[in-house]
Protein backbone atom coordinates (compact mmCIF):
# COMPACT_ATOMS: atom_id res chain seq x y z
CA UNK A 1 325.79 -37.64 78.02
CA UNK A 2 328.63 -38.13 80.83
CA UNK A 3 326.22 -39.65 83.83
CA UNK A 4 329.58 -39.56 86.38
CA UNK A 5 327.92 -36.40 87.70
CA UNK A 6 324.95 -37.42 89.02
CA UNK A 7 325.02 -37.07 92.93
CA UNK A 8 323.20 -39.83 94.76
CA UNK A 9 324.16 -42.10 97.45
CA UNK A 10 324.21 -45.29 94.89
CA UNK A 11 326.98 -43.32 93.37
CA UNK A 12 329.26 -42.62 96.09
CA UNK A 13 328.84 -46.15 97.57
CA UNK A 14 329.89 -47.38 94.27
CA UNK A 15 332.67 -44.82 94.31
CA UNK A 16 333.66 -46.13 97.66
CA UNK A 17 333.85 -49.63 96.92
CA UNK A 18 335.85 -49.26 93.27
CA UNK A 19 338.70 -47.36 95.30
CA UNK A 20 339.26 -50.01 97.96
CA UNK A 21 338.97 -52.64 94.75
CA UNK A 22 341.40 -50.43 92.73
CA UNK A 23 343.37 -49.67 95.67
CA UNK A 24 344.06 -53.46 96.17
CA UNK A 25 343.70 -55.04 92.83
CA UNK A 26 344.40 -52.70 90.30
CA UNK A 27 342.45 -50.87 87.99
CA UNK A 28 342.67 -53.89 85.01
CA UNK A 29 342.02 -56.16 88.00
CA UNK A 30 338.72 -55.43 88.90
CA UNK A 31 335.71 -55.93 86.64
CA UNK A 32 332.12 -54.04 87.02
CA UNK A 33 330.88 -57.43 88.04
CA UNK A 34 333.04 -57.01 91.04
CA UNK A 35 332.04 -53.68 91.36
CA UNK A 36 328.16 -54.39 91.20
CA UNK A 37 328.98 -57.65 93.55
CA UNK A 38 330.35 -55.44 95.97
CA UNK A 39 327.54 -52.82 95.83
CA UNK A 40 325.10 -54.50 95.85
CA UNK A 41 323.85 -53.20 93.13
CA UNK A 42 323.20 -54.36 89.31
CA UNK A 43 324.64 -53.32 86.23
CA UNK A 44 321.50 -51.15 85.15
CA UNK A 45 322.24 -49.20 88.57
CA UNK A 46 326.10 -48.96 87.67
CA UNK A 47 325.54 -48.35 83.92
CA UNK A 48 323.20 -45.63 84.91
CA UNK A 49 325.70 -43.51 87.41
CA UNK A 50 328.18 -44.30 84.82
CA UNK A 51 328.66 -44.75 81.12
CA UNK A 52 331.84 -47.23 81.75
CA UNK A 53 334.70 -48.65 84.47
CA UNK A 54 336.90 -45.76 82.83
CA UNK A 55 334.21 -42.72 83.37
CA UNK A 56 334.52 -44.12 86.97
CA UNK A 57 338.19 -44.38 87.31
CA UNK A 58 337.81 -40.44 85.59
CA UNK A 59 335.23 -39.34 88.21
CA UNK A 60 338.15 -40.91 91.25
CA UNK A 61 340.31 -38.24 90.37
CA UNK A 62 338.28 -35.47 89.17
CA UNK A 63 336.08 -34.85 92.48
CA UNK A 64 339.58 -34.09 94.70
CA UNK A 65 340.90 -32.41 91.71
CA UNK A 66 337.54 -30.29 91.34
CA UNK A 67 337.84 -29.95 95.26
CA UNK A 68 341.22 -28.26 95.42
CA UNK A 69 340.69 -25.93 92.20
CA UNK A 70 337.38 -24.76 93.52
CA UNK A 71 339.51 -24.08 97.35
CA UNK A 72 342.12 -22.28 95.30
CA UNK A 73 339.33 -20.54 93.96
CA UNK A 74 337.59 -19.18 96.33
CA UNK A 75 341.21 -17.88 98.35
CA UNK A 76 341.30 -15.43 95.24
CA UNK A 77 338.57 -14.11 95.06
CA UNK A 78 337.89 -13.82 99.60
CA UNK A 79 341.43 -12.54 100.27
CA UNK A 80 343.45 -9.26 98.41
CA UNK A 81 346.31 -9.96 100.67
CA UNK A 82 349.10 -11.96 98.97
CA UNK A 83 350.55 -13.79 102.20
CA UNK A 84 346.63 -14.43 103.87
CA UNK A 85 346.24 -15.82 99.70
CA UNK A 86 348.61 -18.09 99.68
CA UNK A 87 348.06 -19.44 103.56
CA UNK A 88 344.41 -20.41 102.78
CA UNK A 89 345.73 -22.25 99.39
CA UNK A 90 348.12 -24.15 100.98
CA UNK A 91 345.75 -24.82 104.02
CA UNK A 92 343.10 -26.39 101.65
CA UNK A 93 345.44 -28.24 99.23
CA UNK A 94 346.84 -29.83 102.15
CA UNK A 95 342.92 -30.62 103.73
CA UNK A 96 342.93 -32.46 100.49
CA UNK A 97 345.08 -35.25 101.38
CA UNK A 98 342.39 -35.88 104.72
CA UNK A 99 339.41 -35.66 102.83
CA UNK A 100 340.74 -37.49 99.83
CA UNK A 101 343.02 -39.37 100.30
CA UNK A 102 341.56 -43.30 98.84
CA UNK A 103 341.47 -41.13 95.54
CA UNK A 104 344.32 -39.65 95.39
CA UNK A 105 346.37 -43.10 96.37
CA UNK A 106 343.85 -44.46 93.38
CA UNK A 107 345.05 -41.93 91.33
CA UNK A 108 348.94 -42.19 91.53
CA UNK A 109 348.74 -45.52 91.02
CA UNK A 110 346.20 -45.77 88.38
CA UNK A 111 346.67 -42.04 86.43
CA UNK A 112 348.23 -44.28 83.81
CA UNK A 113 344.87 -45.75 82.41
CA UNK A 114 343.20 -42.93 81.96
CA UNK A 115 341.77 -42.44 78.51
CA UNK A 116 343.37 -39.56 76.88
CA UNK A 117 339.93 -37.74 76.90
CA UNK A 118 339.77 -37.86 80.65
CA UNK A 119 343.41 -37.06 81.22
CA UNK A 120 343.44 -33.92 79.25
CA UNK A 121 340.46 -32.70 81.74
CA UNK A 122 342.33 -33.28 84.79
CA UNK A 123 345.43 -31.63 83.47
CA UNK A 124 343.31 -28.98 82.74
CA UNK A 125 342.21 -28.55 86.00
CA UNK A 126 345.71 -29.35 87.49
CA UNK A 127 346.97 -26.62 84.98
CA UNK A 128 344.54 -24.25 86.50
CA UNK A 129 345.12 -24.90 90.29
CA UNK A 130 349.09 -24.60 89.71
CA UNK A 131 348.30 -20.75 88.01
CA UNK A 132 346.51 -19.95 90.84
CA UNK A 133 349.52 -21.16 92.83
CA UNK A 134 351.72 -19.33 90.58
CA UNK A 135 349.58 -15.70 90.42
CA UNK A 136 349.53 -15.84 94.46
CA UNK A 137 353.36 -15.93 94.54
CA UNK A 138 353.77 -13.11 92.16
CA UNK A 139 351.44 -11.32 93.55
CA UNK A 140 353.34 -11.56 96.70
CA UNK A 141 356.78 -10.63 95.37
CA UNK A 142 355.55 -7.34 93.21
CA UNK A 143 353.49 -6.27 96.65
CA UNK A 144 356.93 -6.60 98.28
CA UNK A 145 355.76 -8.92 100.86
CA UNK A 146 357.86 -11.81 99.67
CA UNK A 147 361.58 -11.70 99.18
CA UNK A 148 362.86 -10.33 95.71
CA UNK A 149 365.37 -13.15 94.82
CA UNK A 150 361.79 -15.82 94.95
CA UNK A 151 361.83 -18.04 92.02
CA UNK A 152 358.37 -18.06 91.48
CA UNK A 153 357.95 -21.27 89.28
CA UNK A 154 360.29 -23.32 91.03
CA UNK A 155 359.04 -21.90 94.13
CA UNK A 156 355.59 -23.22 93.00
CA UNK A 157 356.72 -26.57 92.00
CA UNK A 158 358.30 -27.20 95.48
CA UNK A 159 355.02 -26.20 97.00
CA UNK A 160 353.29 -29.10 95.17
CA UNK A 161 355.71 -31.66 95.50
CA UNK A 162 355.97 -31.24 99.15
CA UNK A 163 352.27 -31.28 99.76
CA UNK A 164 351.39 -33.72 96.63
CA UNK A 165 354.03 -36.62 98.94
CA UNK A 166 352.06 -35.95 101.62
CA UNK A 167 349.37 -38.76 100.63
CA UNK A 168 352.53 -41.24 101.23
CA UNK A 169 352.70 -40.71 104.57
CA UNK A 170 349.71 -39.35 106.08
CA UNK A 171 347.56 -41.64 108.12
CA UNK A 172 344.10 -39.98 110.11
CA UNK A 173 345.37 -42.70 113.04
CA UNK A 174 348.72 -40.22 113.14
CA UNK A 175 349.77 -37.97 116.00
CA UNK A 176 348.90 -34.92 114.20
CA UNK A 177 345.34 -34.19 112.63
CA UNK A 178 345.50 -32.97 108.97
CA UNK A 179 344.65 -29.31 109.92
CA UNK A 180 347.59 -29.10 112.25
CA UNK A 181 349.76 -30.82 109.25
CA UNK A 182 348.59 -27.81 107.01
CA UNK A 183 349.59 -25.25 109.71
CA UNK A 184 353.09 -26.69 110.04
CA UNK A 185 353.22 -26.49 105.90
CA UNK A 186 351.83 -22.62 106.32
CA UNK A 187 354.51 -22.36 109.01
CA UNK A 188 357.53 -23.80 106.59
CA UNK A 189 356.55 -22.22 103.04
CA UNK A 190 355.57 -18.53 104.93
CA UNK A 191 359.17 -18.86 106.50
CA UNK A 192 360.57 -19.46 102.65
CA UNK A 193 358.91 -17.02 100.91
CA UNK A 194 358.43 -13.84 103.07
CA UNK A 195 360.61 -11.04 103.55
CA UNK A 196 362.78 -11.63 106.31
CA UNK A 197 361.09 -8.00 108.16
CA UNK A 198 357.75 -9.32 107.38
CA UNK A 199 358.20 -12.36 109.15
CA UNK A 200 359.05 -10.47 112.90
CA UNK A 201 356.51 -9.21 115.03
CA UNK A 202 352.98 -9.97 115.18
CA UNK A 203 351.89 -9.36 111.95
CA UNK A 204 353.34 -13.09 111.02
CA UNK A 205 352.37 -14.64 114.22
CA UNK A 206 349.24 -13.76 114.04
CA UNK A 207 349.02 -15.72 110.92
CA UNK A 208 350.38 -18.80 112.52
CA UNK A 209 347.40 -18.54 115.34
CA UNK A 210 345.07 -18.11 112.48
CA UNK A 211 346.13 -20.63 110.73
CA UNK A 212 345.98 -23.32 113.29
CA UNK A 213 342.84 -22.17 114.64
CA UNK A 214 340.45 -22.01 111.31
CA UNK A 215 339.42 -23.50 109.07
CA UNK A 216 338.85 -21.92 105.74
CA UNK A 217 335.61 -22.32 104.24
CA UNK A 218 334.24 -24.65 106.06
């Protein structure tokens, strides 16, 4: 029985220490010793939050993974309109990267150790998130509110490399706070993909205001 799932705050302190560990030594370069050392814990109170070191590196990625899909989720089924869709997508992936971001650094740099079992349930979930991405889009381009010539896969694929860098650069000490980094991403991809006469007027502005004064699902 997977134990990873068990919410109590044992857990997440021993989730918080194993990413600054990981973060600085390595995955292979931390033990559970150092783990339970630097919990203060024992290994009956690891061993009973999880089943091993690797169920733990799993459980690092899955909860922003699980965070972003769920997000993505709920934009689709709260909003019928393709451009108000895609704005609260892109506003929560990007939240991501504030709430998140110890895992996700743990996970570009330690994605390589997963056990195959693990990965092939986060690229399920990654799979998911990026057809959700994907639907949005082409819902937006048969509505005719984005432009006809949008390549909706590569389209898509910018989308999440430009938000997926943003962990490389983002610090919560920075000028801007990481809801007013989402707005400027709503701002740049809106510009790309909309129909040139759907981005005068108000009807786009209005957006912008919207989408640097909310936040979605709070």
């Amino acid at each position: 029985m997977r134990k990873g799932g068990v919410r109590t705050s044992l857990r997440k302190k021993i989730i918080d220490e194993a990413l600054i560990l990981f973060e600085k030594h390595g995955f292979h370069g931390v033990t559970v010793n150092q783990i339970v050392e630097k919990t203060g814990t024992s290994k009956g109170g690891f061993y009973h939050h999880f089943t091993s070191k690797d169920e733990l590196l799993f459980v690092i990625h899955d909860e922003f993974i699980t965070y972003v899909l769920e997000k993505a989720m709920i934009a689709t089924e709260t909003f019928s309109d393709p451009t108000e869709k895609l704005q609260a997508i892109i506003k929560d992936f990007v939240k991501t990267f504030g709430l998140y971001k110890p895992h996700i650094s743990v996970f570009y740099q330690e994605n390589i150790y997963l056990k195959p079992e693990y990965e092939n349930r986060i690229k399920k979930k990654r799979d998911q998130f990026k057809q959700i991405l994907l639907n949005a889009l082409r819902e937006g381009k048969e509505a005719g509110e984005f432009r006809g010539d949008l390549s909706i896969e590569i389209t898509a694929m910018a989308i999440l490399g430009m938000v997926n860098w943003t962990y490389k650069w983002y610090k919560d000490s920075g000028a801007k706070t990481i809801d007013e980094i989402g707005s400027i991403y709503v701002d740049l991809i809106l510009r790309a993909v909309l129909k040139s006469d759907s981005v005068s007027g108000s009807t786009y502005e209005d957006l912008l205001i919207s989408s640097v004064k909310e936040d979605f699902y709070v």
